[in-house]
N, C-alpha and C. Protein backbone atom coordinates (compact mmCIF):
# COMPACT_ATOMS: atom_id res chain seq x y z
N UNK A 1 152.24 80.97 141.99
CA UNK A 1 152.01 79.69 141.34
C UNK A 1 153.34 79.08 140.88
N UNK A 2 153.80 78.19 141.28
CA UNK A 2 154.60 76.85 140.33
C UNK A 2 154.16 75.79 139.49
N UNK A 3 154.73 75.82 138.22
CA UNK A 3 154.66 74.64 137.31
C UNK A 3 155.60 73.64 137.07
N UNK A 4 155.69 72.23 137.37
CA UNK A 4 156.50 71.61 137.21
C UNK A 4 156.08 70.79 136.40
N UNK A 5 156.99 70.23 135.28
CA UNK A 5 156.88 68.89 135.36
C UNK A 5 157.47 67.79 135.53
N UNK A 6 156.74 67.09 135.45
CA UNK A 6 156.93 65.58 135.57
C UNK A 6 156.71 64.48 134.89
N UNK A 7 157.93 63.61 134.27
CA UNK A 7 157.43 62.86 132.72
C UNK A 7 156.88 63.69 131.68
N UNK A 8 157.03 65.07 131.82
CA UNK A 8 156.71 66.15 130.76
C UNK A 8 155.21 66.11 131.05
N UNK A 9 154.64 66.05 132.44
CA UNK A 9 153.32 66.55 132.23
C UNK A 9 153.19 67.61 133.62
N UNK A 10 151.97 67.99 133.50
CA UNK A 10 152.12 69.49 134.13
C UNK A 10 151.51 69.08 135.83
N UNK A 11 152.39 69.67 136.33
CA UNK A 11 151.98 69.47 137.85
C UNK A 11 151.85 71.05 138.44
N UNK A 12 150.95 71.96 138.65
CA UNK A 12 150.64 73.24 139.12
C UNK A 12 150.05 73.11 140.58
N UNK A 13 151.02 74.05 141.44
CA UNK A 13 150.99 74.44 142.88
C UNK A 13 150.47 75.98 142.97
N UNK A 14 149.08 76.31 143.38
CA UNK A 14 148.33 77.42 143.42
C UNK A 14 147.68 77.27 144.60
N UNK A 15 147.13 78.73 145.27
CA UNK A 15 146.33 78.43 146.18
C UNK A 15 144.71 78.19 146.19
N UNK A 16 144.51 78.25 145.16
CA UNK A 16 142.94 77.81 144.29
C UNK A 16 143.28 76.82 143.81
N UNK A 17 142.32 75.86 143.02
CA UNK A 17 142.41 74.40 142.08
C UNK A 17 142.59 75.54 140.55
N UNK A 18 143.31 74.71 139.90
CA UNK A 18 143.19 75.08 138.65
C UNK A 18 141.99 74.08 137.89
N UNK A 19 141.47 74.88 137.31
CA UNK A 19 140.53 74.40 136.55
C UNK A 19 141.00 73.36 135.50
N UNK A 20 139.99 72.58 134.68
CA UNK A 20 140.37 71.67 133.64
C UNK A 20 141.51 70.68 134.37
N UNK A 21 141.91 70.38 135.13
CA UNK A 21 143.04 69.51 136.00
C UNK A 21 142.50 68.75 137.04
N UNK A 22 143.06 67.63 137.19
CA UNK A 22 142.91 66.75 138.53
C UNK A 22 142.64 67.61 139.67
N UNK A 23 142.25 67.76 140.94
CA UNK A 23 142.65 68.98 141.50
C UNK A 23 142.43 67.88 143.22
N UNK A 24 144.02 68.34 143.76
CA UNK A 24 144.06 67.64 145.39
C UNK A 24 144.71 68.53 146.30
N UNK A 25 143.81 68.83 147.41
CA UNK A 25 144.00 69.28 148.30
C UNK A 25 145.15 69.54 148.67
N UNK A 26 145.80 70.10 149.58
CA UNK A 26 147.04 69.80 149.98
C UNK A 26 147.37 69.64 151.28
N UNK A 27 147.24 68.55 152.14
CA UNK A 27 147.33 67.94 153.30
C UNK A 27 148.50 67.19 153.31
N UNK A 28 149.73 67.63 153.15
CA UNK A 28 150.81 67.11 154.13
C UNK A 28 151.59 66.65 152.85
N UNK A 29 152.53 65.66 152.91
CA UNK A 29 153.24 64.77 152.02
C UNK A 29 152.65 64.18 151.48
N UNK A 30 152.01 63.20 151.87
CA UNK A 30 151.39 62.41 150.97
C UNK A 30 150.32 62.87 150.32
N UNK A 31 149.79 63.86 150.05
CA UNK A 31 149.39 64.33 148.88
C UNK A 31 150.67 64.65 147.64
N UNK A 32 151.50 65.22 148.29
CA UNK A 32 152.58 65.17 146.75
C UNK A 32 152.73 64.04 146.39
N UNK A 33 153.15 63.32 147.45
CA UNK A 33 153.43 61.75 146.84
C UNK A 33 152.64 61.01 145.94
N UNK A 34 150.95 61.35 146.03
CA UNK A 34 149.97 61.06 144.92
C UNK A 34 150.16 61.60 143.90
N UNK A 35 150.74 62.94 143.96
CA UNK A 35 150.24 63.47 142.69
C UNK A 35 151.67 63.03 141.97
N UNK A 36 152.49 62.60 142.43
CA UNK A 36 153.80 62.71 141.63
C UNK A 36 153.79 61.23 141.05
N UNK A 37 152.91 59.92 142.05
CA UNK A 37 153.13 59.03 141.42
C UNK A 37 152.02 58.95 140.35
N UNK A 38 150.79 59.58 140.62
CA UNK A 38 150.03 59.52 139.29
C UNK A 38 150.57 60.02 137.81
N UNK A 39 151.34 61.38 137.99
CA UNK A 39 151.97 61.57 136.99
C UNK A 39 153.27 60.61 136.30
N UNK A 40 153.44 59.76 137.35
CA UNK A 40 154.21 58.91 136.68
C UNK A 40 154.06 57.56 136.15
N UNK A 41 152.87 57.31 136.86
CA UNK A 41 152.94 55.51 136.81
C UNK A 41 151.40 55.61 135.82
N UNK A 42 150.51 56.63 135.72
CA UNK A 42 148.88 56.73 134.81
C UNK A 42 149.07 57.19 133.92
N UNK A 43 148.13 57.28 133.08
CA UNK A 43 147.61 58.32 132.02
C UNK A 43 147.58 59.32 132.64
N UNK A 44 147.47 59.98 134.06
CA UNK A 44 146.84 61.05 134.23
C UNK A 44 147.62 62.69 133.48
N UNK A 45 146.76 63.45 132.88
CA UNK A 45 147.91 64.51 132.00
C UNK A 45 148.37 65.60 132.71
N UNK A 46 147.71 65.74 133.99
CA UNK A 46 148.11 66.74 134.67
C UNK A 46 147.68 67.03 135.87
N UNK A 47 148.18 67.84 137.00
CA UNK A 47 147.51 67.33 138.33
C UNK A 47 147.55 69.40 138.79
N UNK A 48 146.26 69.48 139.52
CA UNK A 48 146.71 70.50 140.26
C UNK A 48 146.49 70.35 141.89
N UNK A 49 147.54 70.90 142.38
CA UNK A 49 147.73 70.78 143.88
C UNK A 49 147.17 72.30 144.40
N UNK A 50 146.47 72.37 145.60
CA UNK A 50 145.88 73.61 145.85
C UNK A 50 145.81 73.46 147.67
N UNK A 51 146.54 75.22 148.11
CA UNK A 51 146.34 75.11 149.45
C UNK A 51 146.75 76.28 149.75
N UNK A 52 146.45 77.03 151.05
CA UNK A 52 146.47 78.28 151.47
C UNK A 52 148.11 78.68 152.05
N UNK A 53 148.98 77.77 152.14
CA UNK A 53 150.23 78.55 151.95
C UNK A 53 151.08 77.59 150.85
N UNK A 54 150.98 78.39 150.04
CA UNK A 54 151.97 78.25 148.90
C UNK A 54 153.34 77.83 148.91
N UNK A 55 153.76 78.51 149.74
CA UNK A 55 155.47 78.63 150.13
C UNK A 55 155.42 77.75 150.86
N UNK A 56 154.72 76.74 151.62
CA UNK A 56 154.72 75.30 152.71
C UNK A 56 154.57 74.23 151.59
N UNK A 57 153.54 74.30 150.85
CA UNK A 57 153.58 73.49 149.91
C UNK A 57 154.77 73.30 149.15
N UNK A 58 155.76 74.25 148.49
CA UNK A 58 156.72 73.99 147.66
C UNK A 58 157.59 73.75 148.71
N UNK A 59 158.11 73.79 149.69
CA UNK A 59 159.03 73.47 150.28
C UNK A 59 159.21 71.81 150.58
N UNK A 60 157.67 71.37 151.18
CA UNK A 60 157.58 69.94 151.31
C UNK A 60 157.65 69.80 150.19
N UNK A 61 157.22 69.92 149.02
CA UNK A 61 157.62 69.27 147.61
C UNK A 61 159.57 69.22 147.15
N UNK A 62 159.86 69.87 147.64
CA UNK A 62 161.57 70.35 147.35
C UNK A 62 161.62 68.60 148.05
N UNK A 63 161.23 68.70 149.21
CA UNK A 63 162.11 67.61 150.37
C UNK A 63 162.00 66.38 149.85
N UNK A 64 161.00 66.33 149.18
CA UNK A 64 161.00 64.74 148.58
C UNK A 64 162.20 64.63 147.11
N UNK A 65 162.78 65.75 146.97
CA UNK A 65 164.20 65.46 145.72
C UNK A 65 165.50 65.72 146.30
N UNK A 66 166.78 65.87 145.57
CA UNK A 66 167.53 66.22 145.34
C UNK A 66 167.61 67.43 144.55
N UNK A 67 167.86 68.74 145.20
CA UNK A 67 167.48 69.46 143.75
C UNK A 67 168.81 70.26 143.28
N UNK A 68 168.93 70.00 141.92
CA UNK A 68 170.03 70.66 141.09
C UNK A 68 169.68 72.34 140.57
N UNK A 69 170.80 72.62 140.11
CA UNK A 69 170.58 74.16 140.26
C UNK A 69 171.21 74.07 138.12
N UNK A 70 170.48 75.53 137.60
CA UNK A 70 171.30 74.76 136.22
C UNK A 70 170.77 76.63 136.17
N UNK A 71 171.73 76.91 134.34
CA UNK A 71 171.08 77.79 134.35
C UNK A 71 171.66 78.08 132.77
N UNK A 72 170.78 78.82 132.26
CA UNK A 72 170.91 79.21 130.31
C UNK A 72 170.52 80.38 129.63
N UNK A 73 170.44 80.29 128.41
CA UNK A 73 169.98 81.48 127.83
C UNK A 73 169.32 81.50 126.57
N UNK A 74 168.53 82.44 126.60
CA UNK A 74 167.69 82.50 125.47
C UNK A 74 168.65 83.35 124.60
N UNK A 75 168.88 82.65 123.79
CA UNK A 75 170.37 83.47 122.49
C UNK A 75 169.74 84.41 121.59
N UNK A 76 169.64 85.67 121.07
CA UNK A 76 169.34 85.91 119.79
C UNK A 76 170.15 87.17 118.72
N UNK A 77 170.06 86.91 117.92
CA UNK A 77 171.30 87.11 116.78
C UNK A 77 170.36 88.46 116.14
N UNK A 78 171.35 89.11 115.69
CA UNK A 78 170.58 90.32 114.75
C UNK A 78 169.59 89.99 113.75
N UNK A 79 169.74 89.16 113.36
CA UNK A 79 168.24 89.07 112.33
C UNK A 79 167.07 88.86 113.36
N UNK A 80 167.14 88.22 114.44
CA UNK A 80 165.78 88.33 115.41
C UNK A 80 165.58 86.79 115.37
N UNK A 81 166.98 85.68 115.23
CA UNK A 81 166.22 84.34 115.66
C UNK A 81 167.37 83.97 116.59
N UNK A 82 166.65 82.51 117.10
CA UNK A 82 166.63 82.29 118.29
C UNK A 82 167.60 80.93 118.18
N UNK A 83 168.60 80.63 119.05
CA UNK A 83 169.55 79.51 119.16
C UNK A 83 168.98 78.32 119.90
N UNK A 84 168.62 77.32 118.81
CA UNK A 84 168.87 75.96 119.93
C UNK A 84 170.07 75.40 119.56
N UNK A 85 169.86 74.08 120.25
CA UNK A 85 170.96 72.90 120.26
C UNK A 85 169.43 71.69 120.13
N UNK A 86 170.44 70.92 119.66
CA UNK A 86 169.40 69.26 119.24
C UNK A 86 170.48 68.31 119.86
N UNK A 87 169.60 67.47 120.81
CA UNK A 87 170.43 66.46 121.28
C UNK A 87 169.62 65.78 121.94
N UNK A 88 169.55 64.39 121.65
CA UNK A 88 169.05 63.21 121.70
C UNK A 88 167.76 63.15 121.11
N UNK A 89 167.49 63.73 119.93
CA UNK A 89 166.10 63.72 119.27
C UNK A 89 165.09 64.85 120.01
N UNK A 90 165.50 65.74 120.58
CA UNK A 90 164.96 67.00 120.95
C UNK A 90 165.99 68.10 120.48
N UNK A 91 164.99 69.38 120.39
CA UNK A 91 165.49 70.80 120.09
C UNK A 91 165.42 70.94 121.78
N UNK A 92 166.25 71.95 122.09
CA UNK A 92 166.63 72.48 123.50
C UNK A 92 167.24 73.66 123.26
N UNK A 93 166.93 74.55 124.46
CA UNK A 93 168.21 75.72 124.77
C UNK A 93 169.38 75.60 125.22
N UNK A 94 170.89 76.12 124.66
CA UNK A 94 171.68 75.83 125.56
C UNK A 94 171.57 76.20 126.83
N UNK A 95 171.81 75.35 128.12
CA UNK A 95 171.73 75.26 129.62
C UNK A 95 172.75 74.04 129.86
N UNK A 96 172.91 74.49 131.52
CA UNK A 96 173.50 73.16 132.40
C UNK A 96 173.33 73.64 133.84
N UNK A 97 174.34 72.90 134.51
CA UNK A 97 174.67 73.16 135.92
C UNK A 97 175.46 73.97 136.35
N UNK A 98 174.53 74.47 137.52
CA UNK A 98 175.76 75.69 138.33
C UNK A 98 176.61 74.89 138.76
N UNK A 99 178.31 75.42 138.79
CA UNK A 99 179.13 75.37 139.53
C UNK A 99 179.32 75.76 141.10
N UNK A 100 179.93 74.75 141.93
CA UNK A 100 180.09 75.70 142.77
C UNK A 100 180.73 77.17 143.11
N UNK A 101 180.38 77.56 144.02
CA UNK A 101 180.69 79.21 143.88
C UNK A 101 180.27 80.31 142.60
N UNK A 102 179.71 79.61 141.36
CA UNK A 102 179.38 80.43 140.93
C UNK A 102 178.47 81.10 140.45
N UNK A 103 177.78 82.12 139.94
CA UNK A 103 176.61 83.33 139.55
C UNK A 103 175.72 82.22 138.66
N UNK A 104 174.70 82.92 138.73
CA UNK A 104 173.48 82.51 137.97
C UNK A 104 174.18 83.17 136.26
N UNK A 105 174.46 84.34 136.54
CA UNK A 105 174.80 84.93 135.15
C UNK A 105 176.18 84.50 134.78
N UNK A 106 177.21 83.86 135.49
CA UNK A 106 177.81 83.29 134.62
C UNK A 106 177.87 82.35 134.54
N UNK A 107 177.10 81.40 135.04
CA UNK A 107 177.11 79.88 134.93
C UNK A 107 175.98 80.03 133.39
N UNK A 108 175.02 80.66 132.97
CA UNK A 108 174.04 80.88 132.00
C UNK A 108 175.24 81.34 130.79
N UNK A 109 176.20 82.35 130.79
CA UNK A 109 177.11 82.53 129.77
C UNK A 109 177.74 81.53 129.70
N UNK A 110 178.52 80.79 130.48
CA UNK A 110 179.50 79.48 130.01
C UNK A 110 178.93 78.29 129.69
N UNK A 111 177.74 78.00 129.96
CA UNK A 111 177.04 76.99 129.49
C UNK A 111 177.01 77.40 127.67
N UNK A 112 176.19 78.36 127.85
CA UNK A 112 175.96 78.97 126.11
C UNK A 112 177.39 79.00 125.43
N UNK A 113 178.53 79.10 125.33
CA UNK A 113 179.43 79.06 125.36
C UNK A 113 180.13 77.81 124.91
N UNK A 114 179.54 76.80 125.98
CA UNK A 114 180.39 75.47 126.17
C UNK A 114 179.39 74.60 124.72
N UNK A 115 178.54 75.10 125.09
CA UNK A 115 177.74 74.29 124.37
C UNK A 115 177.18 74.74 122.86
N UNK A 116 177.75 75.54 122.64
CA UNK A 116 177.46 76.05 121.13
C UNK A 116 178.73 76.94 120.36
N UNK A 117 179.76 77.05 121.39
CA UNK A 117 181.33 77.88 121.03
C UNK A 117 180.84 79.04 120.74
N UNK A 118 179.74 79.58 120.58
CA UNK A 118 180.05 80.95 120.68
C UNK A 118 180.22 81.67 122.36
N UNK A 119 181.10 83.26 121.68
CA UNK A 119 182.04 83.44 122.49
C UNK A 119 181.46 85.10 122.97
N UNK A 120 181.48 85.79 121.37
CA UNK A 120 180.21 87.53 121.53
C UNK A 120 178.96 87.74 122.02
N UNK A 121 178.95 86.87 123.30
CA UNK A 121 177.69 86.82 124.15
C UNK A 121 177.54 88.32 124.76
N UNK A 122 176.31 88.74 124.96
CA UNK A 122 175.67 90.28 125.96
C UNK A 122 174.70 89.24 126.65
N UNK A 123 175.24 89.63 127.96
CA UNK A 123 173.83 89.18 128.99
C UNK A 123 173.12 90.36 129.09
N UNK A 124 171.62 89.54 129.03
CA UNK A 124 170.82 91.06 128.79
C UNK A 124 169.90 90.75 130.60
N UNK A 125 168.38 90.83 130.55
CA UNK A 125 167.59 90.41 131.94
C UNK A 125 167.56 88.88 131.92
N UNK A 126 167.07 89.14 133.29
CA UNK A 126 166.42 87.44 133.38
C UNK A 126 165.71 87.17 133.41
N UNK A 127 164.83 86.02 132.61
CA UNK A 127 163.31 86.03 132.36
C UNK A 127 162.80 85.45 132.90
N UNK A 128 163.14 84.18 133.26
CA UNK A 128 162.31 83.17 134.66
C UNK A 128 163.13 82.26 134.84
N UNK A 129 162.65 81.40 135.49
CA UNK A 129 162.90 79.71 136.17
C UNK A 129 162.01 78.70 135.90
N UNK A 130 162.31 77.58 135.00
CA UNK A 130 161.36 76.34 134.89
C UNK A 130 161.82 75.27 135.99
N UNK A 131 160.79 74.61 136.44
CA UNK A 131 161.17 73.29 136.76
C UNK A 131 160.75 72.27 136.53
N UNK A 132 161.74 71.14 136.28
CA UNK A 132 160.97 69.71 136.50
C UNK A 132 161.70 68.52 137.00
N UNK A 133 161.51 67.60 137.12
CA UNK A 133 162.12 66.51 137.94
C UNK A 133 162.58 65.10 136.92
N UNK A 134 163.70 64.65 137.51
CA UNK A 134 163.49 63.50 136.38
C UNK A 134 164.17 62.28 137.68
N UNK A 135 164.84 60.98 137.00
CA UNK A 135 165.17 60.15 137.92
C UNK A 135 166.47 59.81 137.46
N UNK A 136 167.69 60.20 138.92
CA UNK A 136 169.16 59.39 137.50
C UNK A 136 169.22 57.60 137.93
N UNK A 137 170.20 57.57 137.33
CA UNK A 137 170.30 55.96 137.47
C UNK A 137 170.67 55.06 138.74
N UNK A 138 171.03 56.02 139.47
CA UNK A 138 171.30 55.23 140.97
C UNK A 138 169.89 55.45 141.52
N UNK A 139 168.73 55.92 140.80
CA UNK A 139 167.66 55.66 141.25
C UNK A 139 166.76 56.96 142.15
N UNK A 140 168.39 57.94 142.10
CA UNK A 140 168.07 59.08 142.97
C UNK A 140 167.07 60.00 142.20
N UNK A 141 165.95 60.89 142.80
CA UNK A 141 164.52 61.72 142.49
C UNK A 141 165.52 63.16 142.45
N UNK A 142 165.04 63.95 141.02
CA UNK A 142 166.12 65.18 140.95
C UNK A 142 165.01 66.08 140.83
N UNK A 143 164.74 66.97 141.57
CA UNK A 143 163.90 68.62 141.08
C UNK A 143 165.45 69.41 140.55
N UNK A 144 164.87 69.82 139.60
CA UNK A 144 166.28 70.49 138.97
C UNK A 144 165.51 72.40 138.66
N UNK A 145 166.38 72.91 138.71
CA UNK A 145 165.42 74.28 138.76
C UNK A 145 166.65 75.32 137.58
N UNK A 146 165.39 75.43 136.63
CA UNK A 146 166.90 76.30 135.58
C UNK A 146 166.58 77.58 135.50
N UNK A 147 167.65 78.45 135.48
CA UNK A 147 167.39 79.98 135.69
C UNK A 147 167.37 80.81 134.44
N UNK A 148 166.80 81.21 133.56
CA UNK A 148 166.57 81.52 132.18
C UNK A 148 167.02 83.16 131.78
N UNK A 149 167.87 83.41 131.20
CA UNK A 149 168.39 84.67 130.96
C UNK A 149 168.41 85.22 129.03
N UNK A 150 167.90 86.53 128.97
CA UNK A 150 168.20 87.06 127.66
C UNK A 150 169.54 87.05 127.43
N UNK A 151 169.78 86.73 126.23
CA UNK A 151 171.14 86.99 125.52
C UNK A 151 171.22 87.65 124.27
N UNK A 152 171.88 88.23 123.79
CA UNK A 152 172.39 89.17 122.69
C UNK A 152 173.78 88.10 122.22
N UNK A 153 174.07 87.80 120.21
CA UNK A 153 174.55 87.30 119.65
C UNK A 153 175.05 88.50 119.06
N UNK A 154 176.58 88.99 119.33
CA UNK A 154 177.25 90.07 118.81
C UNK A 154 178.42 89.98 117.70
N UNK A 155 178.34 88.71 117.75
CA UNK A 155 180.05 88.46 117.04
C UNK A 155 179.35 87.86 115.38
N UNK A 156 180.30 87.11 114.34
CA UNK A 156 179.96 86.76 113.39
C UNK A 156 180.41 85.56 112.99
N UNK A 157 181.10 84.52 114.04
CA UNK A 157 181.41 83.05 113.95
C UNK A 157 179.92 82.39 113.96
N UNK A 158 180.45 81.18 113.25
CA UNK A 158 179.18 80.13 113.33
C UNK A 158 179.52 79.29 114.49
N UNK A 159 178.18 78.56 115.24
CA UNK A 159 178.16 78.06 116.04
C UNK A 159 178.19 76.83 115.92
N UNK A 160 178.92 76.19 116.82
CA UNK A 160 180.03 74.70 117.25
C UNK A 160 179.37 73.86 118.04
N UNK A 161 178.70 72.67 117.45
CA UNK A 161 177.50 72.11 118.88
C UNK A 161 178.99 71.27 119.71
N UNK A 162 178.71 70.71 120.70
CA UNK A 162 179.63 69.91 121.95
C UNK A 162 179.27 68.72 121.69
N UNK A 163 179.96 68.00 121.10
CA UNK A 163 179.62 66.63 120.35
C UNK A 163 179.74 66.24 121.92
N UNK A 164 181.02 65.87 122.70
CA UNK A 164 181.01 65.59 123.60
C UNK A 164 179.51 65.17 124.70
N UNK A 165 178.96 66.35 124.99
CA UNK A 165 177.78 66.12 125.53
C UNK A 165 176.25 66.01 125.03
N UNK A 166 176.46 65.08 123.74
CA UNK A 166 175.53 64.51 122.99
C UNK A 166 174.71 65.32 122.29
N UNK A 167 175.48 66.98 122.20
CA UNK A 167 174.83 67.84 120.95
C UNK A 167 175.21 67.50 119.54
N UNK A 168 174.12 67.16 118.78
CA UNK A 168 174.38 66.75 117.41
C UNK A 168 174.30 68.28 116.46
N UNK A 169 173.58 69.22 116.72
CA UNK A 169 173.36 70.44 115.96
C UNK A 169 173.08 72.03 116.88
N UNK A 170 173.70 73.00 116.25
CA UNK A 170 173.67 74.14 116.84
C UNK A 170 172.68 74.91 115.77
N UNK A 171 171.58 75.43 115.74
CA UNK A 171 171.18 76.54 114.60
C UNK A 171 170.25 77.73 115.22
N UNK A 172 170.27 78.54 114.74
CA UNK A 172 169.35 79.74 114.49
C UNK A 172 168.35 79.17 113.92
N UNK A 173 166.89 79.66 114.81
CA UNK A 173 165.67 79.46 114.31
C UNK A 173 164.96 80.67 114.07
N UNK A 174 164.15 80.93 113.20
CA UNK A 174 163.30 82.17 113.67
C UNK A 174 161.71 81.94 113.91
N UNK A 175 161.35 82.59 114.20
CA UNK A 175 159.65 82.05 115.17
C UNK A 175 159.02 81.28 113.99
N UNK A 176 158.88 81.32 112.97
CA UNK A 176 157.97 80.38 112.09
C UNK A 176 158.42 79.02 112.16
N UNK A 177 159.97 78.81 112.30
CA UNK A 177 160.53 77.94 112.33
C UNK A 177 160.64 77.37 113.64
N UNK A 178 160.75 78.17 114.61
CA UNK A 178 160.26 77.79 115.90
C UNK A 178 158.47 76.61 116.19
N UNK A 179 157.77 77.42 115.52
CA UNK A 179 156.54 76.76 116.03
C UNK A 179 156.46 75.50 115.27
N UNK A 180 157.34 75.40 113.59
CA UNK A 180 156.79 74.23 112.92
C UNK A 180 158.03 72.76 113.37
N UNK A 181 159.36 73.41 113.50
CA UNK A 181 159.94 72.64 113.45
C UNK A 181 160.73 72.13 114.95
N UNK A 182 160.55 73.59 115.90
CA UNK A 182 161.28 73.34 117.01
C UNK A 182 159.69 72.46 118.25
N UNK A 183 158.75 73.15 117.82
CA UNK A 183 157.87 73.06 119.07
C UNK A 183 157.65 71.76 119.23
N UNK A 184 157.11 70.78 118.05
CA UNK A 184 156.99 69.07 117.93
C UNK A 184 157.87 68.28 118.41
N UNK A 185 158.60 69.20 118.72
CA UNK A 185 160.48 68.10 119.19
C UNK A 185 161.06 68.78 120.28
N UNK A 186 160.29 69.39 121.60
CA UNK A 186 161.32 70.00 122.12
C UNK A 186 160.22 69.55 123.47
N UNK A 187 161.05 70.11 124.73
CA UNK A 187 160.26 70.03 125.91
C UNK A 187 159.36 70.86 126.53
N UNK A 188 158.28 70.25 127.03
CA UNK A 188 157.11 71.64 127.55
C UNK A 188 157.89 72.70 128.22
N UNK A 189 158.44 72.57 128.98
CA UNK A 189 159.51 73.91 129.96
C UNK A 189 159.96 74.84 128.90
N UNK A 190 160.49 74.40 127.71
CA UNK A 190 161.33 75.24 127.06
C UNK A 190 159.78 76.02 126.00
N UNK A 191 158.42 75.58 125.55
CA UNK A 191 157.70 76.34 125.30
C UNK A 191 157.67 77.31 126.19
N UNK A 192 157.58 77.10 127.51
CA UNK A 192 157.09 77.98 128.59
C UNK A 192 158.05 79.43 128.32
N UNK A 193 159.19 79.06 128.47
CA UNK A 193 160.17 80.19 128.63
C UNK A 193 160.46 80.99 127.49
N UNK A 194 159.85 79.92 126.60
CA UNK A 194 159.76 80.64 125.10
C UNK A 194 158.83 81.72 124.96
N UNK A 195 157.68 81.50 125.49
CA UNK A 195 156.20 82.51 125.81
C UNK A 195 156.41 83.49 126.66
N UNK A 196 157.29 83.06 127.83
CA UNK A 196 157.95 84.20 128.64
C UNK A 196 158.89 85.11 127.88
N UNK A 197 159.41 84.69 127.14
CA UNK A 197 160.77 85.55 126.60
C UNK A 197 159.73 86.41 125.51
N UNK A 198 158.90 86.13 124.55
CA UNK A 198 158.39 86.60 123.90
C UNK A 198 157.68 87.51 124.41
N UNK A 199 156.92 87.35 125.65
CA UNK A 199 155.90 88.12 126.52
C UNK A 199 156.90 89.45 126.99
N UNK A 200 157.78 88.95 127.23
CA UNK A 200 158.71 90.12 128.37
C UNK A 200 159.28 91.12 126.98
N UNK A 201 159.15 90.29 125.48
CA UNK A 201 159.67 91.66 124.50
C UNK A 201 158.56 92.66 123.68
N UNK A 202 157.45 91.90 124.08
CA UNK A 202 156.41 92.81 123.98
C UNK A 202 156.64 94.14 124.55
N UNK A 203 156.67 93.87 126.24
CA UNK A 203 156.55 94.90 127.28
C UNK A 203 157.30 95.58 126.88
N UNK A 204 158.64 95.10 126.54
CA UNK A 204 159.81 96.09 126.70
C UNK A 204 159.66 97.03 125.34
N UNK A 205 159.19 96.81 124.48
CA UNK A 205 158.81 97.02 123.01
C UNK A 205 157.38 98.17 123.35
């Protein structure tokens, strides 16, 4: 299964219909093309796409973007909370774009890095990949796909947001503070990976 979104609403690629959702077949392109413009131009809150090869479906879906590659980390500090950044009236994780030539794991450390100055990073596993799509200003369609990694906060500097790239605040949250103050202000993708990261410390726990 893939979840994307789109305009922050949920677009799911399964080989069954998901229940409670729009649900369209999947016959060729122009079925994505419906479902992507309903999610953009309606009310509609969410669409599911359904068809017996999975991996055909996401591929024709890739072809209709440009897709960027990015990648970040879920930060957390010895007391047991969790690093965002706030920028442009959302809470976020630090993330960005891969470089060329380089790793998923260090393009995820230098982002965290660039974007919050801390420096006593541990890369720990990797927990998933969100995606979603947005539009830049030359008009071009972006699937952007971010690669999500545990991190360990080892050192004892405070963290430095990147005024530069429109971070206004760096802080430590911890989960209470997560659900009241980060979840109302942040993007569906980053709940997701949040539930993943939490899910994967169960197991390991």
């Amino acid at each position: 299964m893939y979840k994307v979104f789109v305009n922050e609403k949920r677009l799911t690629f399964s080989k069954n219909p998901e229940e409670g959702q729009k649900q369209i077949r999947f016959e060729g392109a122009a079925s994505l093309e419906i479902a992507i413009d309903l999610l953009e131009n309606t009310s509609c809150p969410e669409i599911s796409i359904f068809g017996e090869n999975l991996e055909e479906i996401w591929t024709e879906f890739g072809k209709l973007f440009k897709t960027v590659g990015a990648a970040g980390g879920v930060v957390q500090n010895k007391n047991g909370e969790i690093l965002f950044i706030y920028r442009i009236g959302k809470w976020d994780l630090p993330k960005g774009k891969i470089e060329k030539g380089e790793s998923l794991e260090s393009a995820a450390l230098r982002e965290v890095e660039e974007e919050t100055g801390l420096q006593n990073l541990e890369l720990e596993n990797f927990i998933n990949k969100t995606y979603h799509t947005y539009t830049e200003r030359n008009g071009a369609k972006i699937l952007k796909t971010t690669h999500w990694f545990r991190m360990k906060f080892v050192g004892e500097e405070t963290p430095v947001p990147q005024i530069e790239e429109g971070i206004s605040q760096v802080s430590w949250k911890n989960k209470s503070q997560i659900e009241t103050e980060v979840f109302p202000r942040t993007f569906k993708n980053i709940k997701l990976i949040l539930n993943d990261y939490w899910e994967s410390a169960k197991i390991q726990n």
